[in-house]
PDB file of N, CA and C in Angstrom:
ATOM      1  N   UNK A   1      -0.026 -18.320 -28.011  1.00  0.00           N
ATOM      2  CA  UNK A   1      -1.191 -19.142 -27.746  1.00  0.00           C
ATOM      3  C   UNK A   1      -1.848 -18.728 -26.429  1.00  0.00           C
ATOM      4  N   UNK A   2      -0.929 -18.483 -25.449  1.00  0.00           N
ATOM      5  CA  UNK A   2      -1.573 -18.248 -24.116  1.00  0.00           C
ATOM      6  C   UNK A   2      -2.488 -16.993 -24.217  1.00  0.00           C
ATOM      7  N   UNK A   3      -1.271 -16.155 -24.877  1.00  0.00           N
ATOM      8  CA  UNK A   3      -2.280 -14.592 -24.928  1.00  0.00           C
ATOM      9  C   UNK A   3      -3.388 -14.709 -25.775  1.00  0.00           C
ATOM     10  N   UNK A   4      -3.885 -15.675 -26.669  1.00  0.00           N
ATOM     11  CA  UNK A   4      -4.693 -15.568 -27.752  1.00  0.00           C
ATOM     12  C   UNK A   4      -6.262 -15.801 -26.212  1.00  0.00           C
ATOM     13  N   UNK A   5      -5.794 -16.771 -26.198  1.00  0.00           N
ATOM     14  CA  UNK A   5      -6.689 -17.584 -24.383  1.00  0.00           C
ATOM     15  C   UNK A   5      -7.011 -15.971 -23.733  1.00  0.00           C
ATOM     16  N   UNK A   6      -5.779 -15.524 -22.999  1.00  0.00           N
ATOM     17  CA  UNK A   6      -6.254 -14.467 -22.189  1.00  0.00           C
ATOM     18  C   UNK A   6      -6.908 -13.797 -22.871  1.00  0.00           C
ATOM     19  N   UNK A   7      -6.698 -13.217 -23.805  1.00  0.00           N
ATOM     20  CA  UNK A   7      -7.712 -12.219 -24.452  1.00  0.00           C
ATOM     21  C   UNK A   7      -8.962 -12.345 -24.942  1.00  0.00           C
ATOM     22  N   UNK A   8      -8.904 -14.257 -25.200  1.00  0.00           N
ATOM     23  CA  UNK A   8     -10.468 -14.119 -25.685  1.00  0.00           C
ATOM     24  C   UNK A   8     -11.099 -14.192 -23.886  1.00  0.00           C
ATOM     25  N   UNK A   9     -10.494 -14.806 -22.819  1.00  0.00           N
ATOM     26  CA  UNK A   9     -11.310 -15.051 -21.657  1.00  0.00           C
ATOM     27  C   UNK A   9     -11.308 -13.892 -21.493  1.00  0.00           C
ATOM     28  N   UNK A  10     -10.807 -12.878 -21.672  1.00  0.00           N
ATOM     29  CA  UNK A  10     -11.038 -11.407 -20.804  1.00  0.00           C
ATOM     30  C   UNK A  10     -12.366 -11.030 -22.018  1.00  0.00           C
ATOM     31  N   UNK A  11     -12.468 -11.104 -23.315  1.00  0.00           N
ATOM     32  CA  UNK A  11     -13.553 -10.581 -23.997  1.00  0.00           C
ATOM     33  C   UNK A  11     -14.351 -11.352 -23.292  1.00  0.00           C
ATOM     34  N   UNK A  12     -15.101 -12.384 -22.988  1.00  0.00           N
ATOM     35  CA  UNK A  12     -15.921 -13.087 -22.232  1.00  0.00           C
ATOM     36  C   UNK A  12     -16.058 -12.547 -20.862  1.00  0.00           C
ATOM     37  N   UNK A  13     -15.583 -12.498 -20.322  1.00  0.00           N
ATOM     38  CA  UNK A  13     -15.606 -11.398 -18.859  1.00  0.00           C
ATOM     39  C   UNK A  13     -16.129 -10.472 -19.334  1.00  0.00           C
ATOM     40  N   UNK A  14     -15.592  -9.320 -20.257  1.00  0.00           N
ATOM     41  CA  UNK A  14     -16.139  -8.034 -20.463  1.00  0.00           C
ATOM     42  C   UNK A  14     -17.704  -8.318 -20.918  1.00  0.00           C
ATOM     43  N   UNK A  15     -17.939  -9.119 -21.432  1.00  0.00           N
ATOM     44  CA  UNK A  15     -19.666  -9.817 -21.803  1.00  0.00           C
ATOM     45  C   UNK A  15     -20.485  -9.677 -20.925  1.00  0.00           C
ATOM     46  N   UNK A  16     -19.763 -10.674 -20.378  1.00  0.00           N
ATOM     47  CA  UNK A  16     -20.970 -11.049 -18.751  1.00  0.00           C
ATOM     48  C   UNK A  16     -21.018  -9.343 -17.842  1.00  0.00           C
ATOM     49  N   UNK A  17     -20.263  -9.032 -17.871  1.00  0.00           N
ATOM     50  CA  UNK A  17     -19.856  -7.256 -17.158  1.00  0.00           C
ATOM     51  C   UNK A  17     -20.684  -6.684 -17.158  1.00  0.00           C
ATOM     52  N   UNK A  18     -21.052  -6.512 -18.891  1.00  0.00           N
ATOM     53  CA  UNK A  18     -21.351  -5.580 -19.272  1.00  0.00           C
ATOM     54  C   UNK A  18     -23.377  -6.179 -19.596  1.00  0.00           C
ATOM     55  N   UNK A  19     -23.363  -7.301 -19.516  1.00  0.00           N
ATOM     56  CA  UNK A  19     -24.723  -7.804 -19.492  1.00  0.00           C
ATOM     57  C   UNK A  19     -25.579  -7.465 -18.704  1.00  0.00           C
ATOM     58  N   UNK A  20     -24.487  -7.333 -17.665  1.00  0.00           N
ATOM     59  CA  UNK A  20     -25.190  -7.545 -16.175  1.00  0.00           C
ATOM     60  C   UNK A  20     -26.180  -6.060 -15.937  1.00  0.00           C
ATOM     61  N   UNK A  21     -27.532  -5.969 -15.460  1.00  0.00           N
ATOM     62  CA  UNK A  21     -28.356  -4.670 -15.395  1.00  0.00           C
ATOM     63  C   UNK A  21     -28.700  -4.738 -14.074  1.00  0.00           C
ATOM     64  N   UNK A  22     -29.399  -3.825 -13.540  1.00  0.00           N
ATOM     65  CA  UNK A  22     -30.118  -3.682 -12.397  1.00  0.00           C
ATOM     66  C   UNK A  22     -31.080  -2.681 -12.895  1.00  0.00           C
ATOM     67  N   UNK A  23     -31.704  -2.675 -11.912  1.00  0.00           N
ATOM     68  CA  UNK A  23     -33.704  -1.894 -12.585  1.00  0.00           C
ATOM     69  C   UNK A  23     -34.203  -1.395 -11.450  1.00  0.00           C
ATOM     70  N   UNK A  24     -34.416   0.122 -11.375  1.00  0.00           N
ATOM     71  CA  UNK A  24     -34.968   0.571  -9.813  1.00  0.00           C
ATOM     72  C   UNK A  24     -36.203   0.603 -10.536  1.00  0.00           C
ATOM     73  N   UNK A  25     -36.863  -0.083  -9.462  1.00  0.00           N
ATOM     74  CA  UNK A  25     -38.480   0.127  -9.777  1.00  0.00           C
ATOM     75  C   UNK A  25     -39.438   1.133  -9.373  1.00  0.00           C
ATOM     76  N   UNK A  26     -40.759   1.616  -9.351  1.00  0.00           N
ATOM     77  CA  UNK A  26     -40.927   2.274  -8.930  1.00  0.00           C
ATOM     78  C   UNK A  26     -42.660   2.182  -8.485  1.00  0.00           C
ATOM     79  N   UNK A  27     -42.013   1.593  -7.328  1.00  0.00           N
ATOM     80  CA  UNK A  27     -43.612   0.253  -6.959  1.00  0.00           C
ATOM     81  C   UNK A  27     -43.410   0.939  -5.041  1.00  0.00           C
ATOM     82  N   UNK A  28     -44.852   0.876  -4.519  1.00  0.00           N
ATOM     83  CA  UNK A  28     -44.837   0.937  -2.790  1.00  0.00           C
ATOM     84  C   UNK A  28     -43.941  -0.558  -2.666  1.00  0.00           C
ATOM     85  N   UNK A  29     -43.396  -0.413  -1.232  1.00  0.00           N
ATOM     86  CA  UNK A  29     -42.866  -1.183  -0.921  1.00  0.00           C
ATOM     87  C   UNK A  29     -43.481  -2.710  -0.569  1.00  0.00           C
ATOM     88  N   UNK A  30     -42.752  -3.817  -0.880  1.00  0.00           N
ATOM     89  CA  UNK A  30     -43.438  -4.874  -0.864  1.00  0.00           C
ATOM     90  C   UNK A  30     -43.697  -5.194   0.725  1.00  0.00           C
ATOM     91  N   UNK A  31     -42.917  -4.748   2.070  1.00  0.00           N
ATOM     92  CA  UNK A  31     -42.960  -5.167   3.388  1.00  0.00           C
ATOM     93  C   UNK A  31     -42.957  -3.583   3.913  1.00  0.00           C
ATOM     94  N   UNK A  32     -44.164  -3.593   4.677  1.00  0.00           N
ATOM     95  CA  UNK A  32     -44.007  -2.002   5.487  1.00  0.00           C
ATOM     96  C   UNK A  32     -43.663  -2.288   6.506  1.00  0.00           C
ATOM     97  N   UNK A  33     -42.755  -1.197   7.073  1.00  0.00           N
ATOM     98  CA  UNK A  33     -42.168  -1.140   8.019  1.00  0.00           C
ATOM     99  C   UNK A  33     -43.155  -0.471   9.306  1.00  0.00           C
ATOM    100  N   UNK A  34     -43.210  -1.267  10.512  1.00  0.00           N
ATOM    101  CA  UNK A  34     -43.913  -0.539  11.687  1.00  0.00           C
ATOM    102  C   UNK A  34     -43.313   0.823  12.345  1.00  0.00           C
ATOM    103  N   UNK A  35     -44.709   1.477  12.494  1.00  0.00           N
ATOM    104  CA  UNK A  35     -43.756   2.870  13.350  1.00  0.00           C
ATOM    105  C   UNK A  35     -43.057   1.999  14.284  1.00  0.00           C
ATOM    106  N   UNK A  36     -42.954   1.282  14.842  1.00  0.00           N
ATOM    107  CA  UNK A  36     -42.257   0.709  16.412  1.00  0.00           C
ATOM    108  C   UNK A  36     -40.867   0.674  15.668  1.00  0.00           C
ATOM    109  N   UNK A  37     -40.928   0.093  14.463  1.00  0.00           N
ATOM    110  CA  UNK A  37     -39.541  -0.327  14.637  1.00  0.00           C
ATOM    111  C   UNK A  37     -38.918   1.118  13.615  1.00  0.00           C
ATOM    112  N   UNK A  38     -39.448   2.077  13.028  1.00  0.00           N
ATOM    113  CA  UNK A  38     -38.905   2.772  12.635  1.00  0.00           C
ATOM    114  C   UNK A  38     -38.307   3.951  14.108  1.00  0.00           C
ATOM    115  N   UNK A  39     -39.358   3.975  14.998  1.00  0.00           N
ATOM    116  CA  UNK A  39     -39.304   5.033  16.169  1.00  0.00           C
ATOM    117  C   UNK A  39     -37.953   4.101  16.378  1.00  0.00           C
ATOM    118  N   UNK A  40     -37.512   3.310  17.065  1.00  0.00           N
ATOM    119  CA  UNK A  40     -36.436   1.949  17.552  1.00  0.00           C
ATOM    120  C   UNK A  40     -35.439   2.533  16.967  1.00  0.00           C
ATOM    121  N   UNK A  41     -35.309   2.409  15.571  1.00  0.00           N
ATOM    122  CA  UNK A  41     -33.925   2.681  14.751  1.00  0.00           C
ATOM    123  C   UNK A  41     -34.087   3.952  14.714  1.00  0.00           C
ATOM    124  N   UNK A  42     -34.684   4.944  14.778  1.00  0.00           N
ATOM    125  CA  UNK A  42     -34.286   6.582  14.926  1.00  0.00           C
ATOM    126  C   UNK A  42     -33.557   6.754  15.920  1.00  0.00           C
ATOM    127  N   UNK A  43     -34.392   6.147  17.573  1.00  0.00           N
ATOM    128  CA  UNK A  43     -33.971   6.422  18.902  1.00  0.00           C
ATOM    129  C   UNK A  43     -32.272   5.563  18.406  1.00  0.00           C
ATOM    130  N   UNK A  44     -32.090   4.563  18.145  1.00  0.00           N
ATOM    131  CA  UNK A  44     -30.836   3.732  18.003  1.00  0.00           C
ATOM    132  C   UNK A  44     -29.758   4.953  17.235  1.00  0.00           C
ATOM    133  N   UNK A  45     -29.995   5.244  16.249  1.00  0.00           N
ATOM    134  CA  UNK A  45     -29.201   6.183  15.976  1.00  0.00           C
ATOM    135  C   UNK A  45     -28.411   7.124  16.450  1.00  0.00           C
ATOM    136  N   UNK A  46     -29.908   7.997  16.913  1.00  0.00           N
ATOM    137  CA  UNK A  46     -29.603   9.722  17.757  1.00  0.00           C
ATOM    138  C   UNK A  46     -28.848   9.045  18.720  1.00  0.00           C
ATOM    139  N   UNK A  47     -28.990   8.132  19.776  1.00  0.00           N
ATOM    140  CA  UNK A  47     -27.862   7.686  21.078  1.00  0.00           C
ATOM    141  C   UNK A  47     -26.587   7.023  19.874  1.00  0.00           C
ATOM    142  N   UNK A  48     -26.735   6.924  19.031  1.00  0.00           N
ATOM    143  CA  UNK A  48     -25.174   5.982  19.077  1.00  0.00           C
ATOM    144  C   UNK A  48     -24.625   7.127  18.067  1.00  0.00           C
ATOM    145  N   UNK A  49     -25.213   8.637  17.811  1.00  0.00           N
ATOM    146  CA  UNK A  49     -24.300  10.112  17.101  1.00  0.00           C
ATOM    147  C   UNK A  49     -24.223  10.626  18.438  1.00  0.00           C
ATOM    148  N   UNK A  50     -24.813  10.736  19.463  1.00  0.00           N
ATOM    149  CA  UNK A  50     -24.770  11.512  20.378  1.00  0.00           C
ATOM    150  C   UNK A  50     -24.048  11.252  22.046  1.00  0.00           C
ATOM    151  N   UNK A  51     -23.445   9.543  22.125  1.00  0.00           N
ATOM    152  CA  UNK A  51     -22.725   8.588  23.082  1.00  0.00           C
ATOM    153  C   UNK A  51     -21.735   9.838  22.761  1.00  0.00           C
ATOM    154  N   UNK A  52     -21.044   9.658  22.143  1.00  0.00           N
ATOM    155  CA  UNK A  52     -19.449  10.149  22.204  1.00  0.00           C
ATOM    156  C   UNK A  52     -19.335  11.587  22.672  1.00  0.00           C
ATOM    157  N   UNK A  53     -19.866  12.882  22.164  1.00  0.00           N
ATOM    158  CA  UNK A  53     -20.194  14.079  22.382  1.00  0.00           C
ATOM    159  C   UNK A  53     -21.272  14.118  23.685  1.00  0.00           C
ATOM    160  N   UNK A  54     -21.879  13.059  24.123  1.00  0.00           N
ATOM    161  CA  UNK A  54     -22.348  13.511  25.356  1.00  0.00           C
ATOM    162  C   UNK A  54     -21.012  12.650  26.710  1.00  0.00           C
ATOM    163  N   UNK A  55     -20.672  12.209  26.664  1.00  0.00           N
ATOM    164  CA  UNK A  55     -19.573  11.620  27.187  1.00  0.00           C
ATOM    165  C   UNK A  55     -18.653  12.416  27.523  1.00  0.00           C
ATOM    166  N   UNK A  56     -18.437  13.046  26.367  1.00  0.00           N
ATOM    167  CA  UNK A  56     -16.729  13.577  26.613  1.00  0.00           C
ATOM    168  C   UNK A  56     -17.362  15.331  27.490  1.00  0.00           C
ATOM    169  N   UNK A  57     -18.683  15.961  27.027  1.00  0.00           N
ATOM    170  CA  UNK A  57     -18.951  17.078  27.644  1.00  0.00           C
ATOM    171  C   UNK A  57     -19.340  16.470  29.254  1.00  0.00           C
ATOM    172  N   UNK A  58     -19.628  15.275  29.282  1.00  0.00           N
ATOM    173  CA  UNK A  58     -19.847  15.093  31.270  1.00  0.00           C
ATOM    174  C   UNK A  58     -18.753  15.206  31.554  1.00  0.00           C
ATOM    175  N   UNK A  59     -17.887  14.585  30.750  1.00  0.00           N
ATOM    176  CA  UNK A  59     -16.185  14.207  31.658  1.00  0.00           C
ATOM    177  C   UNK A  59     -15.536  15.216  31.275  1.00  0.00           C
ATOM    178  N   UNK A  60     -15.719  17.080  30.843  1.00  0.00           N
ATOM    179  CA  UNK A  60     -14.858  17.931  30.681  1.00  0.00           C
ATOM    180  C   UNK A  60     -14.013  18.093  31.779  1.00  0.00           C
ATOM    181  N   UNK A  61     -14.146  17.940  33.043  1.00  0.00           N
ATOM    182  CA  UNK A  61     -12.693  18.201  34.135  1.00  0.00           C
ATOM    183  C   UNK A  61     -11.552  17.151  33.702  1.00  0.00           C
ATOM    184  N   UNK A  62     -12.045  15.799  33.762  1.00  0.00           N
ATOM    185  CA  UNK A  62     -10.871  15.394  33.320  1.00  0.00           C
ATOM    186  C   UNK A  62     -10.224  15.662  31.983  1.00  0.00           C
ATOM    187  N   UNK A  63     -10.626  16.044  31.012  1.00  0.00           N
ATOM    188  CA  UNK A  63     -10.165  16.716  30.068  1.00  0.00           C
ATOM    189  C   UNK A  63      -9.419  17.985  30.064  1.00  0.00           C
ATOM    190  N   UNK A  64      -9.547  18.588  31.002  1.00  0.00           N
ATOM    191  CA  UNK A  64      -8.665  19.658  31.703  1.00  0.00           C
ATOM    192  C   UNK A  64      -7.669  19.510  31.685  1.00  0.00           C
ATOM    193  N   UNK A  65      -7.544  18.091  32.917  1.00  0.00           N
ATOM    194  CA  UNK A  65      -6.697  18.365  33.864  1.00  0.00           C
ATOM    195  C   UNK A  65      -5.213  17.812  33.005  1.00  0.00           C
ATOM    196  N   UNK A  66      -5.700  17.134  31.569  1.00  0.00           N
ATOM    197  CA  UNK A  66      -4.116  16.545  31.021  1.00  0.00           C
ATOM    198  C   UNK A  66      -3.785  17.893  30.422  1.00  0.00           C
TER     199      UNK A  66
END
């Protein structure tokens, strides 16, 4: 009896699963983005790929010295 249950609730799961769609559209965007804030998140980026590798090349002596 139990398994009769699990199996039909799992066919019901696999339903809804498999119902489920998504749809890329292919429309301009509904909110444009300002150069300000696109320039913002470029500059945000390049410093937060380039913190670590500019860091460790200022501090090459102490990197030496271990």
């Amino acid at each position: 009896m139990f398994a009769l249950r699990k199996a039909v609730g799992s066919a019901r799961l696999a339903k809804q699963i498999v119902q489920q769609r998504r749809t890329v559209t292919d429309l301009p965007p509904s909110v444009k983005v300002s150069s300000i804030e696109k320039l913002l998140g470029g500059v945000a980026i390049t410093v937060s790929i380039l913190a670590i590798p500019t860091y460790v090349s200022c501090n090459m002596k102490n990197y030496k010295k271990t």
